[in-house]
Protein backbone atom coordinates (compact mmCIF):
# COMPACT_ATOMS: atom_id res chain seq x y z
CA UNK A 1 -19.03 17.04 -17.84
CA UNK A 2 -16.20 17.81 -15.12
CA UNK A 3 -13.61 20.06 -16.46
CA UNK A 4 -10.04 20.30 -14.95
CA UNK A 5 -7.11 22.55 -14.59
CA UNK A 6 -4.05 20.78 -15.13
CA UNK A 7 -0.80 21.28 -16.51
CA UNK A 8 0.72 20.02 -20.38
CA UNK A 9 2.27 16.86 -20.28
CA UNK A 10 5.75 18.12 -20.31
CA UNK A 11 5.93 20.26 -17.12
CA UNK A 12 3.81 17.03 -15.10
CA UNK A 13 6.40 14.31 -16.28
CA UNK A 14 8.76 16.76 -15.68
CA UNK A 15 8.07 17.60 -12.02
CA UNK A 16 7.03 13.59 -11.31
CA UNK A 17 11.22 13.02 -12.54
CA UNK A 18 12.28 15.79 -10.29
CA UNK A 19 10.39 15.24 -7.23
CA UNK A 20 8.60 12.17 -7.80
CA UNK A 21 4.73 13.62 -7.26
CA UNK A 22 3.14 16.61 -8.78
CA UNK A 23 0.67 18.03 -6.44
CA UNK A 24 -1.89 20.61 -8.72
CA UNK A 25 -4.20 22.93 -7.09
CA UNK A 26 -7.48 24.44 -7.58
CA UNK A 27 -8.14 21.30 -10.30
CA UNK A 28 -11.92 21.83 -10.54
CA UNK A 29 -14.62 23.20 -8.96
CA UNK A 30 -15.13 23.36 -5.47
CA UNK A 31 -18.66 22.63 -5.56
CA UNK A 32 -18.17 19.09 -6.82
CA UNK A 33 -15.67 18.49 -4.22
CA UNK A 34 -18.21 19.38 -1.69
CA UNK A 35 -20.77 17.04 -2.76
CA UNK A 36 -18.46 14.15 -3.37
CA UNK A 37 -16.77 14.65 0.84
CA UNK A 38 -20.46 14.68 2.07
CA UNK A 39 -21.92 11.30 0.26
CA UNK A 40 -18.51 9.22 1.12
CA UNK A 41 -18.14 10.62 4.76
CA UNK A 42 -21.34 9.52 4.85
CA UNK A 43 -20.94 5.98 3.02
CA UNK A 44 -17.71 5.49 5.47
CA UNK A 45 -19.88 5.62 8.28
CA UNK A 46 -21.60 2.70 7.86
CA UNK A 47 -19.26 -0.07 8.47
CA UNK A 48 -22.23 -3.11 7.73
CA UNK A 49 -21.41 -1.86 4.41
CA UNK A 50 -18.33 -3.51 4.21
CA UNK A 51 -18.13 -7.53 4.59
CA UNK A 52 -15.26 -8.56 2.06
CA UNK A 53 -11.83 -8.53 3.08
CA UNK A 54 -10.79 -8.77 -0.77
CA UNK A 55 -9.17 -4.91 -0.99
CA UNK A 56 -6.23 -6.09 -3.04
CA UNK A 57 -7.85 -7.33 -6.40
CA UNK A 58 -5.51 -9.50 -7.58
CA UNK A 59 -8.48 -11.58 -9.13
CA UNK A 60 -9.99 -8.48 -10.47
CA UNK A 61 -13.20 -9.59 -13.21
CA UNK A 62 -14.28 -7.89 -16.28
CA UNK A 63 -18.41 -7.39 -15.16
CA UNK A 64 -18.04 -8.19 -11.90
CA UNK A 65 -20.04 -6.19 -9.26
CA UNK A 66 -18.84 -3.50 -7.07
CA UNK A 67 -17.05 -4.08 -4.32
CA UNK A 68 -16.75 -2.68 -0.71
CA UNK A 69 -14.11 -4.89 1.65
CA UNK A 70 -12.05 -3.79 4.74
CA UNK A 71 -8.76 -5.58 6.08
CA UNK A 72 -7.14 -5.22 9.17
CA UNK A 73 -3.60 -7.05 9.61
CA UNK A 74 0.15 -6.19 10.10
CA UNK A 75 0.20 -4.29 6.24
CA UNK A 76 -3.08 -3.02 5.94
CA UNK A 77 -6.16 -1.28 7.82
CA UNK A 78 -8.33 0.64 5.72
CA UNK A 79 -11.96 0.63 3.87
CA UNK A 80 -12.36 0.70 0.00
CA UNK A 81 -15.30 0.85 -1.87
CA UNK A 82 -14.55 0.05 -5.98
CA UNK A 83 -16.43 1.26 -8.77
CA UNK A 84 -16.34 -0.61 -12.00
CA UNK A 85 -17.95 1.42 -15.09
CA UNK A 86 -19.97 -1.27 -16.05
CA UNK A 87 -22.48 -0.61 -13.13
CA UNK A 88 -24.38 1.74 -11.52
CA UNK A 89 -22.45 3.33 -9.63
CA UNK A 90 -23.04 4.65 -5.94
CA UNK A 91 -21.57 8.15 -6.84
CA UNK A 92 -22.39 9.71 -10.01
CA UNK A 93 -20.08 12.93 -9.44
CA UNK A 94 -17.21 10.78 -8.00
CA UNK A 95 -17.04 8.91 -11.21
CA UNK A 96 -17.03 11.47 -13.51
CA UNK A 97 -14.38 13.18 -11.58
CA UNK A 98 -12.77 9.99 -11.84
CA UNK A 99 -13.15 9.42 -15.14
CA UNK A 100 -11.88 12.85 -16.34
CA UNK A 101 -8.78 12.23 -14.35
CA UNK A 102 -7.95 8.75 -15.98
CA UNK A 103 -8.35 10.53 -19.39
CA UNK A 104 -5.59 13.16 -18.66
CA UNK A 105 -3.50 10.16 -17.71
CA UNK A 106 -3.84 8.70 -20.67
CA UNK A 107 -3.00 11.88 -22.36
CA UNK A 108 0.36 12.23 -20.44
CA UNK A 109 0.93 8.54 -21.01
CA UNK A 110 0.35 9.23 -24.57
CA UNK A 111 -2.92 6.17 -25.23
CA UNK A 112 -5.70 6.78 -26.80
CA UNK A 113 -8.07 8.87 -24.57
CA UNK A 114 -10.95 6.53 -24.12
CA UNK A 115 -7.62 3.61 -23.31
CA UNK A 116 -8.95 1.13 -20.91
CA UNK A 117 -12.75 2.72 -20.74
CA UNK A 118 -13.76 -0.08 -23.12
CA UNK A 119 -12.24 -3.70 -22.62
CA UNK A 120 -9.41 -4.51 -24.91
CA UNK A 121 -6.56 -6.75 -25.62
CA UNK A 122 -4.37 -5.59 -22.97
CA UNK A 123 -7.11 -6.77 -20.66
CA UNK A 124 -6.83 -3.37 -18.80
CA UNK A 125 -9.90 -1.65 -18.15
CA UNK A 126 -9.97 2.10 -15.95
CA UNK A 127 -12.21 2.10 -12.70
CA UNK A 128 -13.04 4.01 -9.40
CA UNK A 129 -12.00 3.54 -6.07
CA UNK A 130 -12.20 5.44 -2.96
CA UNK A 131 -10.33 4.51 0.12
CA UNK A 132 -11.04 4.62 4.02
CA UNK A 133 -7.96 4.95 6.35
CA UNK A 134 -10.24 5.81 10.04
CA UNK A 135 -8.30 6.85 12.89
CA UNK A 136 -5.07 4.21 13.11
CA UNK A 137 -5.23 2.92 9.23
CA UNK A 138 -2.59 2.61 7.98
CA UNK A 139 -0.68 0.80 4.51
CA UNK A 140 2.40 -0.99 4.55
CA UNK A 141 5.41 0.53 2.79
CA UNK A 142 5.91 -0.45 -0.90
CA UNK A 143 6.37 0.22 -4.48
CA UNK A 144 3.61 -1.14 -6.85
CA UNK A 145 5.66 -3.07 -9.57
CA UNK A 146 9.38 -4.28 -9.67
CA UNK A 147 9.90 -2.82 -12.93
CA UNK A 148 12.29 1.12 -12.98
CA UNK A 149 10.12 2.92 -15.19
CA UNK A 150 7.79 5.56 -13.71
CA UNK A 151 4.10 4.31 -13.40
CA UNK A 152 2.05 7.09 -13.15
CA UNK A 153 -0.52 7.02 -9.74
CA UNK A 154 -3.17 9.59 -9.45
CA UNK A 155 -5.45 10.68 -6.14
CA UNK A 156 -8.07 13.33 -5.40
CA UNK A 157 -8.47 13.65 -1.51
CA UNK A 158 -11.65 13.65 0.12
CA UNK A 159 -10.98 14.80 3.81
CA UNK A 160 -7.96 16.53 4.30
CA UNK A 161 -4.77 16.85 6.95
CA UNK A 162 -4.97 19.20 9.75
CA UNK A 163 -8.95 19.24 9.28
CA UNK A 164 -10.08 15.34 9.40
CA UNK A 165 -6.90 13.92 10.48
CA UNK A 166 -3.49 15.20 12.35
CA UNK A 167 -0.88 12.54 11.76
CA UNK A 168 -0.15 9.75 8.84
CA UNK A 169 -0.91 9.89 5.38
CA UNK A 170 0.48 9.42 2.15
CA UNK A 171 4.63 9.33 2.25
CA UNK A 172 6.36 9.20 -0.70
CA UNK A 173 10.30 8.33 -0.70
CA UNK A 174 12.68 9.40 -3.41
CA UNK A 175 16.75 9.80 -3.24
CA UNK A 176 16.58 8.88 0.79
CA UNK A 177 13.92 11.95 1.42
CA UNK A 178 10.42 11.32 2.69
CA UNK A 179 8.07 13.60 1.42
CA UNK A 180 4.90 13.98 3.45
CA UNK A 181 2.57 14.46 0.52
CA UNK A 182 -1.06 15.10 2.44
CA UNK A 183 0.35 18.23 4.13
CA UNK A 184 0.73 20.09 0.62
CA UNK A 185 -3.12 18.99 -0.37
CA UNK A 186 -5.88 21.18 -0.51
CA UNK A 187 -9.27 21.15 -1.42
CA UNK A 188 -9.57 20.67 -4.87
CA UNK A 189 -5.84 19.43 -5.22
CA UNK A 190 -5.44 16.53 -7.33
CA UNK A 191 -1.62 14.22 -6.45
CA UNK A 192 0.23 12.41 -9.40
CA UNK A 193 3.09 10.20 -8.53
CA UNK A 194 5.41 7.71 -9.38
CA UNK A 195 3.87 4.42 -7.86
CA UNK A 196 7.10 2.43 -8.60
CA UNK A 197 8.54 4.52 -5.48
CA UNK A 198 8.32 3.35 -1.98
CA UNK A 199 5.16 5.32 -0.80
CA UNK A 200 2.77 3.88 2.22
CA UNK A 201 0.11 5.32 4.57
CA UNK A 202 1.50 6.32 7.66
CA UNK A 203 -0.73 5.69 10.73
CA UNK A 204 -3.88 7.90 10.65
CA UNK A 205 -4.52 9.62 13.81
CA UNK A 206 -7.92 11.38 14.09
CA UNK A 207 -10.31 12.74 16.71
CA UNK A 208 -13.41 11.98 14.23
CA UNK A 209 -15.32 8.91 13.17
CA UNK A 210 -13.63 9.36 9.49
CA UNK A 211 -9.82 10.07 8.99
CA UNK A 212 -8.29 10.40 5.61
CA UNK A 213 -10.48 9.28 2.45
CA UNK A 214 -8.68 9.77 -0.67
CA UNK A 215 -10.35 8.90 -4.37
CA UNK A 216 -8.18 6.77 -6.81
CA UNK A 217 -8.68 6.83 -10.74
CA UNK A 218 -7.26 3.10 -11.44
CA UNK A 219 -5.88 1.20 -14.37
CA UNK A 220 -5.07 -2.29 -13.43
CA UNK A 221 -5.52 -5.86 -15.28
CA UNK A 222 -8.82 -7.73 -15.02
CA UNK A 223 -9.32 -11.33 -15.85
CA UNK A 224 -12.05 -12.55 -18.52
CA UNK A 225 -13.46 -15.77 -18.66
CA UNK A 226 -11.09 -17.26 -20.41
CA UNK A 227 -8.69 -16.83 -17.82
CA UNK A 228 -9.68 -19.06 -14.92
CA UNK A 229 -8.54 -22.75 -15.07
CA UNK A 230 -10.44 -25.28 -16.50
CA UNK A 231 -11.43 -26.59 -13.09
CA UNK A 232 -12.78 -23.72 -11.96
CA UNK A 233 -14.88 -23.25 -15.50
CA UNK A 234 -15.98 -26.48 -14.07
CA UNK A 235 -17.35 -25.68 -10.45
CA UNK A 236 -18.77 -22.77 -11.65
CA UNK A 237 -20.85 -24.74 -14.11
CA UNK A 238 -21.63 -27.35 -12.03
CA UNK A 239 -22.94 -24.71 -9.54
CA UNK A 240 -25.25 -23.13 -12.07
CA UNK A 241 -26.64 -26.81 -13.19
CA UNK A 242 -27.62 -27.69 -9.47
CA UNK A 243 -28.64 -24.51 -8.71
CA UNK A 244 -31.47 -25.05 -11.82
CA UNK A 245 -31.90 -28.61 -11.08
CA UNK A 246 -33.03 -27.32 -7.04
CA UNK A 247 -35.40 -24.14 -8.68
CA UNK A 248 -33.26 -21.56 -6.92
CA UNK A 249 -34.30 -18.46 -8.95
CA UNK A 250 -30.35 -16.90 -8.04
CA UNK A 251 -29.20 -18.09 -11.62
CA UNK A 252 -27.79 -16.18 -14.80
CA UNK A 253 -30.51 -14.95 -16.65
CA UNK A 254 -31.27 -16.81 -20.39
CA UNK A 255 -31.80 -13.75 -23.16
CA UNK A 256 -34.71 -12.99 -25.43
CA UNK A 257 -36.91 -13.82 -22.03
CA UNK A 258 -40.21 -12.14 -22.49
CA UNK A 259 -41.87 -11.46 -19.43
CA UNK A 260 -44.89 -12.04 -18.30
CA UNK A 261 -47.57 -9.65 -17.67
């Protein structure tokens, strides 16, 4: 188990009001950091990895596979692989980093500690995801909901300012200031902010094959199957019928199978 080093509630809700981010230092140890920048500089440079162009999640799944995807267009350029508890995932450490972090959320946020680990009524569940901005990625400036109250964001970075990258990064903007929030990270610094604040990704700029990678611990609505329209119900089990009807073996498994020998 991951242990961190963070402060009470008070003093990070607190400083989030005042400033809009809390940036906390030495959070664990720096061993885990190193083995989580080697795996995903490593993951980042293989590009075939990524096919989907799906990075926003709107139609999100409760069991649904992970999930690498890249976009390119006017708002967006970045990588993201996402890690949903329910499978294996690709990074054992990276998880449980994760996972410690969304707990201490829900502690500040007052939930139950385990909120959103199992799926509930709310139809929220916590994940993973680690981000990819290479040299010129870059996210569009905006706030994450429309509502005023603060919605507390949380990131662990991966590769770092001045080391990986030069220029761009995370900007946060509060009472007409722009706070440039990856030149006060360090290794082992984990960044809580108010997501309800314009913030955006200023252009990377980078002299290496990987810019700025950045690990998210995520809370975020997923749709069950009792979501989706009717017609799509449909198509999906019309697709399963013909795909018996032809043999094709790609079809949802039937329980209490025994196999054969």
């Amino acid at each position: 188990m991951i242990s961190l080093n963070l402060p009470s509630k008070d003093d990070l809700i607190a400083e989030i009001k005042n400033n809009g981010f809390a940036v906390c230092h030495n959070c664990f140890d720096k061993n885990i950091l190193n083995k989580i920048q080697k795996f995903w500089i490593e993951y980042f440079s293989q590009t075939k990895n990524f096919k989907s162009s799906n990075v926003h999640g709107y139609s999100q799944m409760i069991g649904q596979e992970n999930l690498s995807s890249f976009k390119r267009d006017k708002k967006v350029f970045l990588y993201r692989h996402r890690d949903y508890f329910w499978n294996k995932p690709l990074s054992e450490i990276t998880r449980e980093l994760s996972k410690e972090i969304g707990k201490y959320v829900n502690k500040v946020n007052d939930l139950a500690i385990d909120d959103g680990f199992t799926f509930n009524e709310k139809k929220e569940a916590v994940f993973n995801q680690i981000n990819c901005y290479p040299d010129n990625g870059y996210m569009y400036k905006h706030k994450d909901t429309k509502a005023e109250e603060i919605i507390i964001n949380s990131s662990f970075p991966i590769t770092f300012k001045n080391e990986h990258y030069f220029e761009g990064g995370l900007y946060i903007e509060k009472n007409e200031k722009l706070f440039d929030i990856d030149s006060l990270l360090k290794p082992t610094s984990i960044v809580f902010y108010n997501g309800n604040l314009f913030h955006e990704i200023k252009k990377i700029i980078s002299d290496k094959s990987i810019g700025r990678i950045i690990g998210y611990s995520m809370k975020q609505f997923f749709l069950d199957k009792s979501d989706p329209p009717n017609y799509i119900k449909f198509l999906i089990q019309a697709d399963i019928s013909i795909r018996k009807k032809l043999g094709i073996k790609n079809v949802p498994n039937q329980g209490n199978v025994i196999k054969k020998n």
